[in-house]
PDB file of N, CA and C in Angstrom:
ATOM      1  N   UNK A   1       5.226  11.644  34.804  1.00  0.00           N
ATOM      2  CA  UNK A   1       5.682  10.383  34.280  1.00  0.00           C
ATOM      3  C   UNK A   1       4.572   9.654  33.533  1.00  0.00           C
ATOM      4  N   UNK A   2       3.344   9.415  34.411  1.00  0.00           N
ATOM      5  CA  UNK A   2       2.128   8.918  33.303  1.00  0.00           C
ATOM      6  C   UNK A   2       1.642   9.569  31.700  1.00  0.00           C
ATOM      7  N   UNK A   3       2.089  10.801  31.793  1.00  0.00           N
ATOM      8  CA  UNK A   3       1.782  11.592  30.499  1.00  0.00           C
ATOM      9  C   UNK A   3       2.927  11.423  29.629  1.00  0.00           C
ATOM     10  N   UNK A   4       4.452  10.787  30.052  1.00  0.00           N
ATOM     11  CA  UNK A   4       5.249  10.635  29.286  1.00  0.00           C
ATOM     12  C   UNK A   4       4.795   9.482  28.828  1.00  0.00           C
ATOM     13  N   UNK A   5       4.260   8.168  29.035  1.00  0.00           N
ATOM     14  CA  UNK A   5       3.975   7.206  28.843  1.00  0.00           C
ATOM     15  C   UNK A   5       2.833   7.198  28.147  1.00  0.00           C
ATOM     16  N   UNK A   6       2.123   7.635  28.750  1.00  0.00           N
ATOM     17  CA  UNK A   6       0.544   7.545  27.586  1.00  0.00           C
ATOM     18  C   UNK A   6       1.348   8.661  26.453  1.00  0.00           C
ATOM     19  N   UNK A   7       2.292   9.391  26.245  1.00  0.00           N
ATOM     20  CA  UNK A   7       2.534  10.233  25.013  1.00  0.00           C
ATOM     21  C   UNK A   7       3.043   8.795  24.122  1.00  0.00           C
ATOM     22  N   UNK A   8       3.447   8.691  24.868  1.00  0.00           N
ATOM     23  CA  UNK A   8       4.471   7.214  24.138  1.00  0.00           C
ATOM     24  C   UNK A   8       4.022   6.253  23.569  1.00  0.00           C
ATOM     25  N   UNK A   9       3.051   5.764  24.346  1.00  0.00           N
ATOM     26  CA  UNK A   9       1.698   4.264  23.969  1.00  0.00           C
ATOM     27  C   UNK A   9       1.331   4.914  22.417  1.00  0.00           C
ATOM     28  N   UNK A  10       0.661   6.164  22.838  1.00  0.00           N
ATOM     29  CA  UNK A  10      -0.445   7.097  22.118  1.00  0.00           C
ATOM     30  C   UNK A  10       0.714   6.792  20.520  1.00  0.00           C
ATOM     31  N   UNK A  11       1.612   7.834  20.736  1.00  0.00           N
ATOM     32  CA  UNK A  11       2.582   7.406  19.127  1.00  0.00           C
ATOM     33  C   UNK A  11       3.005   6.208  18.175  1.00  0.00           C
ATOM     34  N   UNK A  12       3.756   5.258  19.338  1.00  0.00           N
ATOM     35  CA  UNK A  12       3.605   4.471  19.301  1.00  0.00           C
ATOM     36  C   UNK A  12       2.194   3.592  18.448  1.00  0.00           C
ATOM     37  N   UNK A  13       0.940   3.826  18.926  1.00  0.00           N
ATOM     38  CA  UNK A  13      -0.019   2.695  18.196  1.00  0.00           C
ATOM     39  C   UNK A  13      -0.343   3.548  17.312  1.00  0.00           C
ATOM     40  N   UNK A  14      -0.100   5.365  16.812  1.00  0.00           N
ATOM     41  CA  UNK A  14      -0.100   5.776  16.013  1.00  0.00           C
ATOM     42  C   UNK A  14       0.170   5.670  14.595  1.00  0.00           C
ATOM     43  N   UNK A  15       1.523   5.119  15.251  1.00  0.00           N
ATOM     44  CA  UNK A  15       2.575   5.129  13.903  1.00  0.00           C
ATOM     45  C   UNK A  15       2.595   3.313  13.398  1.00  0.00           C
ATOM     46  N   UNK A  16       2.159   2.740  14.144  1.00  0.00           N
ATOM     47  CA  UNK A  16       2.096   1.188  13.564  1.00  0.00           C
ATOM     48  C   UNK A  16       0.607   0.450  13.273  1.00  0.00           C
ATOM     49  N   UNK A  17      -0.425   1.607  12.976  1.00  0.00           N
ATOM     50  CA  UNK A  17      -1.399   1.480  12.579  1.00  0.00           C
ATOM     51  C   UNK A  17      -1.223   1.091  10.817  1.00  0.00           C
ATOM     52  N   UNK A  18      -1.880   0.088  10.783  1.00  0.00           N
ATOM     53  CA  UNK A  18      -1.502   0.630   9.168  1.00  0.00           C
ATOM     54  C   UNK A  18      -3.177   1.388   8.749  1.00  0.00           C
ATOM     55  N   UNK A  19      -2.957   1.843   7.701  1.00  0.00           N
ATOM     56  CA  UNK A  19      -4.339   2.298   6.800  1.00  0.00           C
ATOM     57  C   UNK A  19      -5.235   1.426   6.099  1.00  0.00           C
ATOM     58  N   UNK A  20      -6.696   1.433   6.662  1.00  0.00           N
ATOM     59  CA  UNK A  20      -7.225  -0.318   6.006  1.00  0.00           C
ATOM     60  C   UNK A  20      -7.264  -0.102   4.245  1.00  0.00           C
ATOM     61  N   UNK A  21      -7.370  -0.738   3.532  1.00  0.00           N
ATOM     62  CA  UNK A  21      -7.195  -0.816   2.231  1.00  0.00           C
ATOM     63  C   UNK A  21      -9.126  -1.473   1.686  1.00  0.00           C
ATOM     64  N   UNK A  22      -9.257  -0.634   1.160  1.00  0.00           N
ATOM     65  CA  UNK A  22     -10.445  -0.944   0.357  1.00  0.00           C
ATOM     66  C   UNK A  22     -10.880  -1.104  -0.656  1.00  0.00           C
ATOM     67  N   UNK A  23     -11.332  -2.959  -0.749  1.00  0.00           N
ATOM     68  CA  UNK A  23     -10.948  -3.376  -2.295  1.00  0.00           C
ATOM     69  C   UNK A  23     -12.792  -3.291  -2.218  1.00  0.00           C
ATOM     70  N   UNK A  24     -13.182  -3.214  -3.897  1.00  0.00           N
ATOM     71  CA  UNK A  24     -14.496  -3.226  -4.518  1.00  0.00           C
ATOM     72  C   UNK A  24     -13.761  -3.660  -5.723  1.00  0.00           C
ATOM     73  N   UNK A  25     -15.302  -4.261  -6.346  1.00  0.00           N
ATOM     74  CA  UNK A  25     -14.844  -5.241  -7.553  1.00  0.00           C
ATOM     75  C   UNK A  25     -15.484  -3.948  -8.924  1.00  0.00           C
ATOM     76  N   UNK A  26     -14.375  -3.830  -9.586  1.00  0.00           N
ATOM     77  CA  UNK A  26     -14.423  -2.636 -10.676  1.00  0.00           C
ATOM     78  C   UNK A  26     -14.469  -3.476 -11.858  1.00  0.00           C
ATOM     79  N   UNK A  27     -14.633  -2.891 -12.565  1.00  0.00           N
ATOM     80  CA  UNK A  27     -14.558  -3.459 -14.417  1.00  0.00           C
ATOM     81  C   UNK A  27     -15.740  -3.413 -14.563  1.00  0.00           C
ATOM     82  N   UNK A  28     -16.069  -3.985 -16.372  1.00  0.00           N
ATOM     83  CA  UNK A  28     -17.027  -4.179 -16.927  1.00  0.00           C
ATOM     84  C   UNK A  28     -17.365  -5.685 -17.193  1.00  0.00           C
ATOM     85  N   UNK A  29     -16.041  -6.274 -16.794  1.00  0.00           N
ATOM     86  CA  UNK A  29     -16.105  -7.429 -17.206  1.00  0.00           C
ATOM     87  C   UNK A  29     -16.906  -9.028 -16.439  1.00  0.00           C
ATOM     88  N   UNK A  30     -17.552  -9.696 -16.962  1.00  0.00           N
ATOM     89  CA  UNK A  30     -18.463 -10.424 -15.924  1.00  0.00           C
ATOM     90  C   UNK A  30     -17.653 -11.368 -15.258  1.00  0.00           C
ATOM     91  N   UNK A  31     -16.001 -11.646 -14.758  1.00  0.00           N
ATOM     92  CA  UNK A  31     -15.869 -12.786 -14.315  1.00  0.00           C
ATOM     93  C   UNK A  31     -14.135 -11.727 -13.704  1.00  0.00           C
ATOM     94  N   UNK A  32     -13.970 -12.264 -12.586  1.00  0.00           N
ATOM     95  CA  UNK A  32     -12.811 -11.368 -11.590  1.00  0.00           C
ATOM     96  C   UNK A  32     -12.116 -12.892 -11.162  1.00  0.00           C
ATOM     97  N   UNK A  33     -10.723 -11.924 -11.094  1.00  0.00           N
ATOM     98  CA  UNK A  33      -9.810 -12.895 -10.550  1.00  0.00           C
ATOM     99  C   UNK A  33      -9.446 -12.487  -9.097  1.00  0.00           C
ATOM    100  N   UNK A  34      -9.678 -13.215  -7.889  1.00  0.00           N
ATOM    101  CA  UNK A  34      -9.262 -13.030  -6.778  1.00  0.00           C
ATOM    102  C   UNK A  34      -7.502 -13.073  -6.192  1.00  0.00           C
ATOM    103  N   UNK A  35      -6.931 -12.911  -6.151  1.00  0.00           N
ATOM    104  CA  UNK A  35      -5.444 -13.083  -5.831  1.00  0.00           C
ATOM    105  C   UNK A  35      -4.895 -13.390  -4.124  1.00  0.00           C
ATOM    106  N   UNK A  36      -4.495 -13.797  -3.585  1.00  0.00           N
ATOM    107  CA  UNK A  36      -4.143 -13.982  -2.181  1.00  0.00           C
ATOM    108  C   UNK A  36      -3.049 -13.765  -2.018  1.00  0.00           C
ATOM    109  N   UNK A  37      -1.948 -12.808  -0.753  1.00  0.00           N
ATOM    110  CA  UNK A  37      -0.748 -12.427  -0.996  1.00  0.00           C
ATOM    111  C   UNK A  37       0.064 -13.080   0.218  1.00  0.00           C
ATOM    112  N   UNK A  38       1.260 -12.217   0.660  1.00  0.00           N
ATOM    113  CA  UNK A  38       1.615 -12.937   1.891  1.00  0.00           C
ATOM    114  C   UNK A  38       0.755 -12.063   2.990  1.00  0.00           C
ATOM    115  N   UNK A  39       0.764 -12.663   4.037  1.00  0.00           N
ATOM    116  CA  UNK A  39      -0.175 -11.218   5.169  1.00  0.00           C
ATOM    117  C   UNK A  39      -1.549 -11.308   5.173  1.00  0.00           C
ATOM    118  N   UNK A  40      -1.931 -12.245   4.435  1.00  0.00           N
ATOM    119  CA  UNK A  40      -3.582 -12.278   4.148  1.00  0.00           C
ATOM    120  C   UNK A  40      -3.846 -11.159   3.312  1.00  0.00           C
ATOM    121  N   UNK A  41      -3.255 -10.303   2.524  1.00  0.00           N
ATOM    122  CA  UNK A  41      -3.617  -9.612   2.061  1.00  0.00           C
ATOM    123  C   UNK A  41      -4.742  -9.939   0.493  1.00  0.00           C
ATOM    124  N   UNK A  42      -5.265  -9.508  -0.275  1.00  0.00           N
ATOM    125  CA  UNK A  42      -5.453  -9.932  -0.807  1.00  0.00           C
ATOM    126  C   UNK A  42      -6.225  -8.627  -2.603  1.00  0.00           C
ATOM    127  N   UNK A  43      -5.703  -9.435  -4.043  1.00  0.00           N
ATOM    128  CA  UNK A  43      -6.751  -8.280  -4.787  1.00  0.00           C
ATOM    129  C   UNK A  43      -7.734  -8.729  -5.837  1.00  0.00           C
ATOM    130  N   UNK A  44      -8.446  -8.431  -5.982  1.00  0.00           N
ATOM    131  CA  UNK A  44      -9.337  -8.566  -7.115  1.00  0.00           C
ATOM    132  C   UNK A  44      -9.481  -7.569  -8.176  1.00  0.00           C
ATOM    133  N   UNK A  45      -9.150  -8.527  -9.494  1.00  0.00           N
ATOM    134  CA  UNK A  45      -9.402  -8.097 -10.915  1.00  0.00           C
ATOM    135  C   UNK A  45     -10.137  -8.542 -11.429  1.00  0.00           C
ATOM    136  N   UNK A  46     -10.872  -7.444 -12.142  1.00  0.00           N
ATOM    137  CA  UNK A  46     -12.203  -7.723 -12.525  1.00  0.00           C
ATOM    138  C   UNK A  46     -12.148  -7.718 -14.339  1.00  0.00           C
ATOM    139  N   UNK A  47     -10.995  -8.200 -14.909  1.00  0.00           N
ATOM    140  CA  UNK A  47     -10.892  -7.468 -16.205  1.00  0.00           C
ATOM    141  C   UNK A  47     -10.851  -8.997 -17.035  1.00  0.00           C
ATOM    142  N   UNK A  48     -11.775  -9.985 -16.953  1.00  0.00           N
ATOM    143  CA  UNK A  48     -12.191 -11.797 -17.863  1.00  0.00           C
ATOM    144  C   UNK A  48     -13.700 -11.670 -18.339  1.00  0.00           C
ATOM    145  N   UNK A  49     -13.201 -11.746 -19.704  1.00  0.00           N
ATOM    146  CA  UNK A  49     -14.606 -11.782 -20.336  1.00  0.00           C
ATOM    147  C   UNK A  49     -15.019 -13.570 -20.313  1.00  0.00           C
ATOM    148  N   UNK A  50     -14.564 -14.428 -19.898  1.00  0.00           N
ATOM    149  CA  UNK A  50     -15.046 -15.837 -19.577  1.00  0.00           C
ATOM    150  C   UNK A  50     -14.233 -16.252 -18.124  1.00  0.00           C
ATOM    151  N   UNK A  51     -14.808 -17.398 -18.054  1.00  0.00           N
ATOM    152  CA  UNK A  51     -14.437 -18.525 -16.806  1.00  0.00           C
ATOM    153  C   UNK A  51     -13.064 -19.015 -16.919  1.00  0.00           C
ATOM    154  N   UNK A  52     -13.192 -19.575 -18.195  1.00  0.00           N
ATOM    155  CA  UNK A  52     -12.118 -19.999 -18.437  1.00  0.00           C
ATOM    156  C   UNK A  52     -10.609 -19.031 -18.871  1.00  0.00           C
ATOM    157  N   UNK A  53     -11.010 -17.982 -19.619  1.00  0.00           N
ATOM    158  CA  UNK A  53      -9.518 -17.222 -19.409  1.00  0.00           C
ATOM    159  C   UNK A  53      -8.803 -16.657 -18.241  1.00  0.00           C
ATOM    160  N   UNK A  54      -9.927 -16.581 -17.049  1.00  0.00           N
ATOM    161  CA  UNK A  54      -9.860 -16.567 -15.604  1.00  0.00           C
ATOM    162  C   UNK A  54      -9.153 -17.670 -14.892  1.00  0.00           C
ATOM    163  N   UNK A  55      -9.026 -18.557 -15.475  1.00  0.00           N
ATOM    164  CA  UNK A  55      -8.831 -19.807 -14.597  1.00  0.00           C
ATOM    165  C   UNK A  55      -7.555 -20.232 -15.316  1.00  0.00           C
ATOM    166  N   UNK A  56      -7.322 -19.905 -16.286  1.00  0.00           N
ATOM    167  CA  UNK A  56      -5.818 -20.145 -17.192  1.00  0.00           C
ATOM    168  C   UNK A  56      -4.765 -18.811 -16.475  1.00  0.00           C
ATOM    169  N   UNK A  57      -5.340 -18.001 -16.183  1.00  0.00           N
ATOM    170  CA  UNK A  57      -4.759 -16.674 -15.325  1.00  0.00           C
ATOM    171  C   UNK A  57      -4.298 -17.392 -14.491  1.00  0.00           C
ATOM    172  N   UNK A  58      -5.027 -18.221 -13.015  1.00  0.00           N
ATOM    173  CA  UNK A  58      -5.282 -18.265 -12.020  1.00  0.00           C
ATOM    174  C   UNK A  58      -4.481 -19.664 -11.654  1.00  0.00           C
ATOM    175  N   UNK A  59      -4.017 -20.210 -12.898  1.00  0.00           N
ATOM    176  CA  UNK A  59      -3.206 -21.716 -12.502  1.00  0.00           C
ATOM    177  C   UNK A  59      -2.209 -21.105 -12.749  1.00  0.00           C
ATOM    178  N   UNK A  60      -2.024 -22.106 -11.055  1.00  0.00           N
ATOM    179  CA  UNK A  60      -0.783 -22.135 -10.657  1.00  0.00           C
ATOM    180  C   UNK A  60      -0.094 -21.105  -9.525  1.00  0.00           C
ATOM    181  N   UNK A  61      -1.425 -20.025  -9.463  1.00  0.00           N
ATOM    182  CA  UNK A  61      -1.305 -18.662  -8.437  1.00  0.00           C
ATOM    183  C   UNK A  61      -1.901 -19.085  -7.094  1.00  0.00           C
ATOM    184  N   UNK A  62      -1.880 -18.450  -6.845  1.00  0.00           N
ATOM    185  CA  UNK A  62      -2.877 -18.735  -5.147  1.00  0.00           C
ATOM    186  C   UNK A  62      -3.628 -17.360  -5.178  1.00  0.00           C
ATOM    187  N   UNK A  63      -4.907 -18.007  -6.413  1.00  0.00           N
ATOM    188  CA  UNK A  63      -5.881 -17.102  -6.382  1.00  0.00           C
ATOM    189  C   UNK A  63      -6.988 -17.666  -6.741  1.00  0.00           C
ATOM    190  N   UNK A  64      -8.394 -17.653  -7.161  1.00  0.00           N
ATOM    191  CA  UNK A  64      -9.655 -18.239  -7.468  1.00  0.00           C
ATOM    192  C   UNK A  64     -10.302 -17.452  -8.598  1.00  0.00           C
ATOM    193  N   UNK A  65     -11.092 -17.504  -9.282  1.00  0.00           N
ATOM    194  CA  UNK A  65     -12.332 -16.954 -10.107  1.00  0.00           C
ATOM    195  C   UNK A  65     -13.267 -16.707  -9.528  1.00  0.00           C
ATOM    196  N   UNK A  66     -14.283 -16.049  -9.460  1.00  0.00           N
ATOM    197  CA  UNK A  66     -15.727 -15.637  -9.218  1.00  0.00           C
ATOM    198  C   UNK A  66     -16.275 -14.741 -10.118  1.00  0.00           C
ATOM    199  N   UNK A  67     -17.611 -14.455  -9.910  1.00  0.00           N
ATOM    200  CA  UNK A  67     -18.538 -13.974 -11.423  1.00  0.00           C
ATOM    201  C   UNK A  67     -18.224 -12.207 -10.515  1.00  0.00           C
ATOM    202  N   UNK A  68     -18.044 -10.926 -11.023  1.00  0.00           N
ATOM    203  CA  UNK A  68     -18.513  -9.967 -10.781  1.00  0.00           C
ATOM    204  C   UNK A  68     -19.761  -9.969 -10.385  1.00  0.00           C
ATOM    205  N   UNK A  69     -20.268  -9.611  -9.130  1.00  0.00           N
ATOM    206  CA  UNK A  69     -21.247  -8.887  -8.783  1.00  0.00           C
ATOM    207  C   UNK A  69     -21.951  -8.367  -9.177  1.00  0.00           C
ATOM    208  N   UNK A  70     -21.086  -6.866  -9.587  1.00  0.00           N
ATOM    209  CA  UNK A  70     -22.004  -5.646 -10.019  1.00  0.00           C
ATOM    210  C   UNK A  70     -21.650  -5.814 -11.559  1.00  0.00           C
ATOM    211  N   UNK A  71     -21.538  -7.216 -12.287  1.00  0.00           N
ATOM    212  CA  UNK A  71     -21.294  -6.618 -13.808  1.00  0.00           C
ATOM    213  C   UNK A  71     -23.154  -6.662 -13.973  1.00  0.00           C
ATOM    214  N   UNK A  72     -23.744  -5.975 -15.094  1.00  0.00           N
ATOM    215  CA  UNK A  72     -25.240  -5.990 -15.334  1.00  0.00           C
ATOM    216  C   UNK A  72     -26.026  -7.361 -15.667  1.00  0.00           C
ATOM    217  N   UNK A  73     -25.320  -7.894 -16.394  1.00  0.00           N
ATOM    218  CA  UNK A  73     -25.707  -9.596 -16.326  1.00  0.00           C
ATOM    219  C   UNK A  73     -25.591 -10.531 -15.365  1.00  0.00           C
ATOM    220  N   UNK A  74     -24.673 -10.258 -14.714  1.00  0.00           N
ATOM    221  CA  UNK A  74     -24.341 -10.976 -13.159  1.00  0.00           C
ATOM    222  C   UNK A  74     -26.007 -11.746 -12.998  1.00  0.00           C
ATOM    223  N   UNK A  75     -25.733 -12.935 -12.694  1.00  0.00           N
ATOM    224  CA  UNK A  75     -26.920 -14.161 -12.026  1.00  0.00           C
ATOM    225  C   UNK A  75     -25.824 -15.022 -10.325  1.00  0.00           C
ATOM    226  N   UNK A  76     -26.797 -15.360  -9.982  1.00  0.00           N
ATOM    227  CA  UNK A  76     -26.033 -16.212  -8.674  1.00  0.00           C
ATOM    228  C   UNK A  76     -26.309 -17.332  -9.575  1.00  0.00           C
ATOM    229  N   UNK A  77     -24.750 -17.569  -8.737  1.00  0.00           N
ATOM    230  CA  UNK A  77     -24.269 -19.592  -8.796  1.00  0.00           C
ATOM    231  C   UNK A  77     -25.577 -20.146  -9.280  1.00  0.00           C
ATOM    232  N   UNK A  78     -25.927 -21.119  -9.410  1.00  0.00           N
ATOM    233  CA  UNK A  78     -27.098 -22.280  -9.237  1.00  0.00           C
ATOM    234  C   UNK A  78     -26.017 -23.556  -9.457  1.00  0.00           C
ATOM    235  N   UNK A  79     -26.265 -23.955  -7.952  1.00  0.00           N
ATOM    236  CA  UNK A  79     -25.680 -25.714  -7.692  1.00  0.00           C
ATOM    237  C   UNK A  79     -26.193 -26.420  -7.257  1.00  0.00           C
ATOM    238  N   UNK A  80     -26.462 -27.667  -7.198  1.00  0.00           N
ATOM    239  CA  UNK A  80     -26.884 -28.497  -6.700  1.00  0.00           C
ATOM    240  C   UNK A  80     -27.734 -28.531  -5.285  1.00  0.00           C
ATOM    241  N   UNK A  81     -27.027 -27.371  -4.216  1.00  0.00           N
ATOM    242  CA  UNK A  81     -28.206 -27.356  -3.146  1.00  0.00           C
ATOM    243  C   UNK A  81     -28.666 -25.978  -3.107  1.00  0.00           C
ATOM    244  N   UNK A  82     -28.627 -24.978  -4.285  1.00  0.00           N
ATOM    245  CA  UNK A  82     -29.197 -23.743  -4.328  1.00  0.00           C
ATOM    246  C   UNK A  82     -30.741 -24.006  -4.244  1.00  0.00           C
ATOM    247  N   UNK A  83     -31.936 -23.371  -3.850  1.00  0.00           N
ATOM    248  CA  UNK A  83     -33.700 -23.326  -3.824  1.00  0.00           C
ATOM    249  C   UNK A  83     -33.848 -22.056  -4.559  1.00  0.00           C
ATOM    250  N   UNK A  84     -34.848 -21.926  -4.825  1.00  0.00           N
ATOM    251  CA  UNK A  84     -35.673 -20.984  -5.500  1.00  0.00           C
ATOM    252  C   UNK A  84     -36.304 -19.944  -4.231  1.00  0.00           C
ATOM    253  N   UNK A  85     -35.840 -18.621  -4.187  1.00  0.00           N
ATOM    254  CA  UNK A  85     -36.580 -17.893  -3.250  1.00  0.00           C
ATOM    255  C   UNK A  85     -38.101 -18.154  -2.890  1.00  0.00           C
ATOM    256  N   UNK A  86     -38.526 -17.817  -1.494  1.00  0.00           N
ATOM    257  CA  UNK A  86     -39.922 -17.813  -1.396  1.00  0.00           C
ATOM    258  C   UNK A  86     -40.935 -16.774  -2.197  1.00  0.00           C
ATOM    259  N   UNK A  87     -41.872 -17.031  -2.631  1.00  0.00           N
ATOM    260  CA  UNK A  87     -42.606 -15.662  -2.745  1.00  0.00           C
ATOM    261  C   UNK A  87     -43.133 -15.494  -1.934  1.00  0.00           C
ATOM    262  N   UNK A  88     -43.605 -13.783  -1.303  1.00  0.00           N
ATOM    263  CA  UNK A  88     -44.194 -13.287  -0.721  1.00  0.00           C
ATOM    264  C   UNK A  88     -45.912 -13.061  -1.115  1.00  0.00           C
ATOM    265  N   UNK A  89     -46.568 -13.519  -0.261  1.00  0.00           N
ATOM    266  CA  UNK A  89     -47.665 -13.527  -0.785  1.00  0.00           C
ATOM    267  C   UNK A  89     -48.670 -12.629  -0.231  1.00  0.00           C
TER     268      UNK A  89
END
């Protein structure tokens, strides 16, 4: 009887596993559109050559802009409470 049951559990969390999904930010382009779905799911497109054609995309969606990462020009933010790294001396 325990081996019918652990067969059962065992399938059971088998079959209602889902498969994790693995997003990375692709393109060439320096500025991605984030998207948010139902489920928390969520995707990123990486295909805005500005901020702003990103953000004309993005009204009205339940999604955001951010700069690509890995495009080759990519710089971090600089805002108001960003510092300047230490140097190592």
């Amino acid at each position: 009887m325990r081996i019918l049951a652990l067969a059962v559990l065992t399938t059971v969390t088998v079959l209602t596993t889902a498969p994790a999904v693995a997003q990375t930010y692709g393109g060439n382009s320096p500025f991605c559109l984030q998207s948010y779905g139902m489920g928390g799911g969520y995707g990123i497109d990486c295909s805005y050559s500005s901020m702003e054609q990103c953000q004309a995309t993005a009204s009205g969606l339940s999604a955001t802009c951010l700069t690509n990462p890995y495009h080759p020009n990519a710089q971090a933010p600089r805002g108001p409470g960003s510092r300047q790294p230490r140097r190592a001396y």
